[in-house]
C-alpha atoms as a PDB file:
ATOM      1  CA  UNK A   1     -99.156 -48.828  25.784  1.00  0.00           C
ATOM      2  CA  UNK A   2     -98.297 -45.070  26.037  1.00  0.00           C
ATOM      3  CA  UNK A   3     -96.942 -43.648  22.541  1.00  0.00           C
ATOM      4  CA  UNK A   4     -94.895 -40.131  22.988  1.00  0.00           C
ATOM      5  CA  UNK A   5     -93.253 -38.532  19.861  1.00  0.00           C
ATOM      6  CA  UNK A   6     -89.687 -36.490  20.336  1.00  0.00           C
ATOM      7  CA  UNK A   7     -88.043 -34.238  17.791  1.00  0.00           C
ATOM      8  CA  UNK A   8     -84.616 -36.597  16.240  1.00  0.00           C
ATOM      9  CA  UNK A   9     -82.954 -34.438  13.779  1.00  0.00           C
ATOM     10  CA  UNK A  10     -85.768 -32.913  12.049  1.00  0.00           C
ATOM     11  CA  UNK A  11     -87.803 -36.120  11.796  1.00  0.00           C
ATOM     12  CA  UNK A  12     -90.191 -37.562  14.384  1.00  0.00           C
ATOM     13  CA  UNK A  13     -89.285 -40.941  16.906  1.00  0.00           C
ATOM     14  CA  UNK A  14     -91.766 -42.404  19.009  1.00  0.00           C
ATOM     15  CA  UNK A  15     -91.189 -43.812  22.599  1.00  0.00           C
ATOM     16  CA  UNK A  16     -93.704 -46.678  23.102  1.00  0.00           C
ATOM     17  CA  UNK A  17     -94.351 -47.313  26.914  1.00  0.00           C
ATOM     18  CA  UNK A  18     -95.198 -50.581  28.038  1.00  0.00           C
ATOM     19  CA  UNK A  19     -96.679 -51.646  31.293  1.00  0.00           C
ATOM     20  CA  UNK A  20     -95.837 -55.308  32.382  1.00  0.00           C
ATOM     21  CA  UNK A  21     -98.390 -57.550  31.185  1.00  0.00           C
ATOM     22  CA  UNK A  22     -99.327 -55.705  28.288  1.00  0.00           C
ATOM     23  CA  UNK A  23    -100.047 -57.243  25.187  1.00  0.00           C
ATOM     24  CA  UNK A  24    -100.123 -56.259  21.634  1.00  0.00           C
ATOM     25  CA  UNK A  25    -100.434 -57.445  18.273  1.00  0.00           C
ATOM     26  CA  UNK A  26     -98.338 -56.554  15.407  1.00  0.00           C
ATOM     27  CA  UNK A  27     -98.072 -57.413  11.570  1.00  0.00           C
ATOM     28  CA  UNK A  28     -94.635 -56.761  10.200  1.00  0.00           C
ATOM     29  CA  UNK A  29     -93.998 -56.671   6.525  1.00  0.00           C
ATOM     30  CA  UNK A  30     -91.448 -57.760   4.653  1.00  0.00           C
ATOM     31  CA  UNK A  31     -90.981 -54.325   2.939  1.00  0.00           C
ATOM     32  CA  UNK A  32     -91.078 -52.721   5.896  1.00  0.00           C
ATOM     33  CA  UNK A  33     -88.162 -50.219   6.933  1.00  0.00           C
ATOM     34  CA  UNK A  34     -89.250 -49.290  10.115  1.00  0.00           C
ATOM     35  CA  UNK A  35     -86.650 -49.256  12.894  1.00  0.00           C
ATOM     36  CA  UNK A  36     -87.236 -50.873  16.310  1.00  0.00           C
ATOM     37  CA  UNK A  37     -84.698 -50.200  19.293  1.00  0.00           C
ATOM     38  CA  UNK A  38     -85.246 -51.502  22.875  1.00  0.00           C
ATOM     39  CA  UNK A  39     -83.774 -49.453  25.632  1.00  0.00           C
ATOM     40  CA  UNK A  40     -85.409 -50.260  29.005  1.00  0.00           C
ATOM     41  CA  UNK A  41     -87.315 -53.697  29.972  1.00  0.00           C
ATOM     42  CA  UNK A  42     -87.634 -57.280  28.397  1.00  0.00           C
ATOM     43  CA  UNK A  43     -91.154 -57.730  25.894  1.00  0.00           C
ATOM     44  CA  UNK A  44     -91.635 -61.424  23.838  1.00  0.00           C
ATOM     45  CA  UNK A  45     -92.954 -61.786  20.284  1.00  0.00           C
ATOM     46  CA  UNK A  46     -94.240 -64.920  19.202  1.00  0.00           C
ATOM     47  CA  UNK A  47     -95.495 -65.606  16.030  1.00  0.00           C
ATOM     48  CA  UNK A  48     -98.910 -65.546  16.115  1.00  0.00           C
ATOM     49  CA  UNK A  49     -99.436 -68.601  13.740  1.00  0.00           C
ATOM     50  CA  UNK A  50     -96.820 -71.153  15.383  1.00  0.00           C
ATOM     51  CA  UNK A  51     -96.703 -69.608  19.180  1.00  0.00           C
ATOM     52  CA  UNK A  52     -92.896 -69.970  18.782  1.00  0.00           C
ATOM     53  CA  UNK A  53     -90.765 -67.320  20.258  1.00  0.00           C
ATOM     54  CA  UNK A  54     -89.370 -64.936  17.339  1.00  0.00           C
ATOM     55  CA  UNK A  55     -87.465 -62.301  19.705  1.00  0.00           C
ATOM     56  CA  UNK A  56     -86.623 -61.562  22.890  1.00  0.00           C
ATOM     57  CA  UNK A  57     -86.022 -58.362  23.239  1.00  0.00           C
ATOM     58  CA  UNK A  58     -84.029 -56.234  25.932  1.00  0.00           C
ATOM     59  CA  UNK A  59     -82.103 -53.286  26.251  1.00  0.00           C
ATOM     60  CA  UNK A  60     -80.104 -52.801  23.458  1.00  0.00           C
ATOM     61  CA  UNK A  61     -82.043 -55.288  20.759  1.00  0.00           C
ATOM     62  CA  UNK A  62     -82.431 -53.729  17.706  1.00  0.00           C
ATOM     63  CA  UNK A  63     -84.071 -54.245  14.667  1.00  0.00           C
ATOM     64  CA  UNK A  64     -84.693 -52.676  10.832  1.00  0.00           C
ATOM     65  CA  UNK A  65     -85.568 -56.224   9.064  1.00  0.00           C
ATOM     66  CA  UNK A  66     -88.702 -57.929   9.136  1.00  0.00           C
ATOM     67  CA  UNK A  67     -90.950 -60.777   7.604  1.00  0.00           C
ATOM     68  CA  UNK A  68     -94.309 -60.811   6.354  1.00  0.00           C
ATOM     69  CA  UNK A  69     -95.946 -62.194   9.846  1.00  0.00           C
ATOM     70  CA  UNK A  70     -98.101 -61.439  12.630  1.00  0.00           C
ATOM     71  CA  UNK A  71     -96.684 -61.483  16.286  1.00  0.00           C
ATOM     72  CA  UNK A  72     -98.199 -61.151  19.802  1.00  0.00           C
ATOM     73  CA  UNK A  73     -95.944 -59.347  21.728  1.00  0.00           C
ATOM     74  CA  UNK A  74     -96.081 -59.258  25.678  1.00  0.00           C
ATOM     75  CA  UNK A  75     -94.042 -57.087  27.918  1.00  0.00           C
ATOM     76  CA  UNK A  76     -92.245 -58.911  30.648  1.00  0.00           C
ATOM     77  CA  UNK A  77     -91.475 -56.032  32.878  1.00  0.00           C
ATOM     78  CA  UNK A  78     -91.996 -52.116  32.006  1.00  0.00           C
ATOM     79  CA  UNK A  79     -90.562 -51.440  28.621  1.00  0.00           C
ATOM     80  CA  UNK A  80     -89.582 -48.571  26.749  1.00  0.00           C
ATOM     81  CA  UNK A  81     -89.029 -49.471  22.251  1.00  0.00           C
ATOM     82  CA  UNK A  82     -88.205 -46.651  19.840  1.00  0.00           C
ATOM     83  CA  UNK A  83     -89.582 -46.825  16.601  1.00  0.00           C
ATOM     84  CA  UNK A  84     -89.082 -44.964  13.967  1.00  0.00           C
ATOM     85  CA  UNK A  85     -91.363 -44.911  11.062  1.00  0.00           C
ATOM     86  CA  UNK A  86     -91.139 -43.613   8.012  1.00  0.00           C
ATOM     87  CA  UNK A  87     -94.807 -43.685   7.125  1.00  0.00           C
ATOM     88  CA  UNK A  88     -94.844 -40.617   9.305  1.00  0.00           C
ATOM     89  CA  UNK A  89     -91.380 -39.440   8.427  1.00  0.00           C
ATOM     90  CA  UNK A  90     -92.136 -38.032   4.953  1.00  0.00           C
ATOM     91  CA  UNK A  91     -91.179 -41.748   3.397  1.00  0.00           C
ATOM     92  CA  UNK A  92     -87.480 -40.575   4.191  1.00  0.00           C
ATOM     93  CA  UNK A  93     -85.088 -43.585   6.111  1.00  0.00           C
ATOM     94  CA  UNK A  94     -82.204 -42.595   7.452  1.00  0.00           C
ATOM     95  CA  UNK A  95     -79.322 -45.285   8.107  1.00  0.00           C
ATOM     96  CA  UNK A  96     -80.103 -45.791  11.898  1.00  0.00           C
ATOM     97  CA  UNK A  97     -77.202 -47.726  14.051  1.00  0.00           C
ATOM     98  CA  UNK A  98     -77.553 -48.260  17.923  1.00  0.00           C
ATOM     99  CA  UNK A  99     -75.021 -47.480  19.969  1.00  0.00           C
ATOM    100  CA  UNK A 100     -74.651 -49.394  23.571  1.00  0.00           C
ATOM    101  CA  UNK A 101     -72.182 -48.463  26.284  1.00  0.00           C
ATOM    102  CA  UNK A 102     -72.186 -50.311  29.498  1.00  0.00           C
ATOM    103  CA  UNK A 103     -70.995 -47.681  32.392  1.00  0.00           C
ATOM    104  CA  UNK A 104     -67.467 -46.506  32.060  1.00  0.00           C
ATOM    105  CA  UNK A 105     -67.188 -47.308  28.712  1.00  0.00           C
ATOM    106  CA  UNK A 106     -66.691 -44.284  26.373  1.00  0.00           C
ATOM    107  CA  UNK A 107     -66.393 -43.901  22.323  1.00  0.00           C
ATOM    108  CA  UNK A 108     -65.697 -41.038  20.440  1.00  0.00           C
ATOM    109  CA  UNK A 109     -68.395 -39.461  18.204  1.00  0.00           C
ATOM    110  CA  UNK A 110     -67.102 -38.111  14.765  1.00  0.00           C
ATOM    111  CA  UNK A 111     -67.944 -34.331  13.810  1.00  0.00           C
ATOM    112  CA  UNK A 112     -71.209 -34.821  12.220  1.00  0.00           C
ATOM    113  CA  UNK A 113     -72.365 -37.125  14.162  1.00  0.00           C
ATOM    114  CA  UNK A 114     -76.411 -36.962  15.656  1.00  0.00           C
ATOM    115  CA  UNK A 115     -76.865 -39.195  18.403  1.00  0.00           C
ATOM    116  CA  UNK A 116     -80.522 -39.546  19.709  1.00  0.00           C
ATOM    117  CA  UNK A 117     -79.846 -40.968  23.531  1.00  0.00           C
ATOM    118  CA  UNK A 118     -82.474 -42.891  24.440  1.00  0.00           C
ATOM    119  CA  UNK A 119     -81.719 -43.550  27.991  1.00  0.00           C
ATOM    120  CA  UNK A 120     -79.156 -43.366  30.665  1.00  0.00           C
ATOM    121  CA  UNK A 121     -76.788 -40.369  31.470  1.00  0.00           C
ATOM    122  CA  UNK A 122     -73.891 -39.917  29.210  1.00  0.00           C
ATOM    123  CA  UNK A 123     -70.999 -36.971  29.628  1.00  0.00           C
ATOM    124  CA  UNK A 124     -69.791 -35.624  26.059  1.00  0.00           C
ATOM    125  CA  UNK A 125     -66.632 -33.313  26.059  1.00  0.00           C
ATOM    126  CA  UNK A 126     -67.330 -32.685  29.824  1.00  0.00           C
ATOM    127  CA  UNK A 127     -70.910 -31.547  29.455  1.00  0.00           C
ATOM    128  CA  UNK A 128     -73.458 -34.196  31.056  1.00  0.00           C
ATOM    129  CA  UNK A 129     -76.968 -35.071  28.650  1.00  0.00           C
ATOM    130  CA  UNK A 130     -79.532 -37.270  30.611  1.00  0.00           C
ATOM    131  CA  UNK A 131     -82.078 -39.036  27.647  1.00  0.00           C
ATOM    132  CA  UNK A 132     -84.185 -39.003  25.968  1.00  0.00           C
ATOM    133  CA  UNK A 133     -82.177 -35.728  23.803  1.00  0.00           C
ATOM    134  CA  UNK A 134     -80.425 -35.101  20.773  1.00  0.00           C
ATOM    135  CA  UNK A 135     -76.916 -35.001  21.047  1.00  0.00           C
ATOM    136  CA  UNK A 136     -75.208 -32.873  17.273  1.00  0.00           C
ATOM    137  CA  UNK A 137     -71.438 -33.062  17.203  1.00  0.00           C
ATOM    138  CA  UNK A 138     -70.851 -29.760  14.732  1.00  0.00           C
ATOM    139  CA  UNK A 139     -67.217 -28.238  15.688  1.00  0.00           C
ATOM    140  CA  UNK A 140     -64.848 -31.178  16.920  1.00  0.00           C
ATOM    141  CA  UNK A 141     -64.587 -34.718  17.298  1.00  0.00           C
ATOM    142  CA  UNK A 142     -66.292 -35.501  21.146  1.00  0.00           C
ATOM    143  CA  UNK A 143     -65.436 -38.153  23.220  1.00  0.00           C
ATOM    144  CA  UNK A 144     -68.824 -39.451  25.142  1.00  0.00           C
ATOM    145  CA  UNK A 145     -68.060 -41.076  28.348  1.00  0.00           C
ATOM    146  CA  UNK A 146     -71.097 -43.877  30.014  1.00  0.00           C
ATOM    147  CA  UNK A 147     -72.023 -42.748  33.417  1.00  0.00           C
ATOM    148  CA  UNK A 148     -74.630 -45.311  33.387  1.00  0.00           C
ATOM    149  CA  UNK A 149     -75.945 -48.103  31.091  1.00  0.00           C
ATOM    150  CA  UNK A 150     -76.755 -45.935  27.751  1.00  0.00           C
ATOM    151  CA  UNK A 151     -78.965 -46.781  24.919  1.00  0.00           C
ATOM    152  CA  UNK A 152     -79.045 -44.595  21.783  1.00  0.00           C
ATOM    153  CA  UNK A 153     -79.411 -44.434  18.140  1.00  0.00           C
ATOM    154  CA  UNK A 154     -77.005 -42.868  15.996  1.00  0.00           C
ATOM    155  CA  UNK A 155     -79.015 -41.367  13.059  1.00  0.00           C
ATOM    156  CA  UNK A 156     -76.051 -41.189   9.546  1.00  0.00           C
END
């Protein structure tokens, strides 16, 4: 695994890079508020006790809850999960939502809104952003526009 921080609204987001076959173990607690979104690839966690599958995750799976457990986690195929942690965020935890857009489909983005895109290519008010980069609505309501699969987290 490859770790590689990026800038999200003046607090720090961490790609982790995944080659297939790789294998890692994590322990999750319960108070935990660490954020986990997958945008690229296919990784299992089982629980490391039982062997059962706990998640599947895939582009677009996203998760801020977790148990007091230890999982190994394999990726599948090369996989790309955002994490953000507060541990290294100053203790601060943003409300964190992701947003998933299959291509053609568009939304419109709020003034105010910071969007982290995490992958894909994305055209906002006629201007084109390729991810990973911040996207700040400041002036006027934006309407974003999918030009491919797009995986992002919108950061409240």
């Amino acid at each position: 695994m490859t770790r590689k921080p990026f800038a999200a609204f003046g607090r720090i987001l961490y790609a982790n890079y995944y080659s297939p076959g790789d294998v890692v173990e994590v322990a999750t607690a319960s108070n935990s508020r660490t954020v986990l979104f997958f945008s690229e690839g296919n990784f299992t966690a089982r629980d490391k006790q039982t062997g059962e599958v706990a998640w599947q995750c895939g582009p677009g799976w996203f998760s801020g809850s977790h148990q007091d457990r230890i999982y190994t986690c394999t990726a599948n195929t090369a996989t790309v999960c955002w994490c953000y942690d507060p541990l290294v965020n100053q203790g601060f935890v943003p409300v964190i939502e992701a947003l998933n857009l299959s291509a053609g489909q568009s939304t419109t983005l709020p003034v105010g809104t910071n969007l982290f895109l995490c992958t894909g290519t994305a055209t906002v008010n006629g201007k084109q952003f390729t991810g990973p980069y911040q996207v700040a609505v400041r002036s006027q309501d934006s309407t974003l526009v999918a030009d491919g699969d797009v995986y992002g987290l919108l950061f409240k």
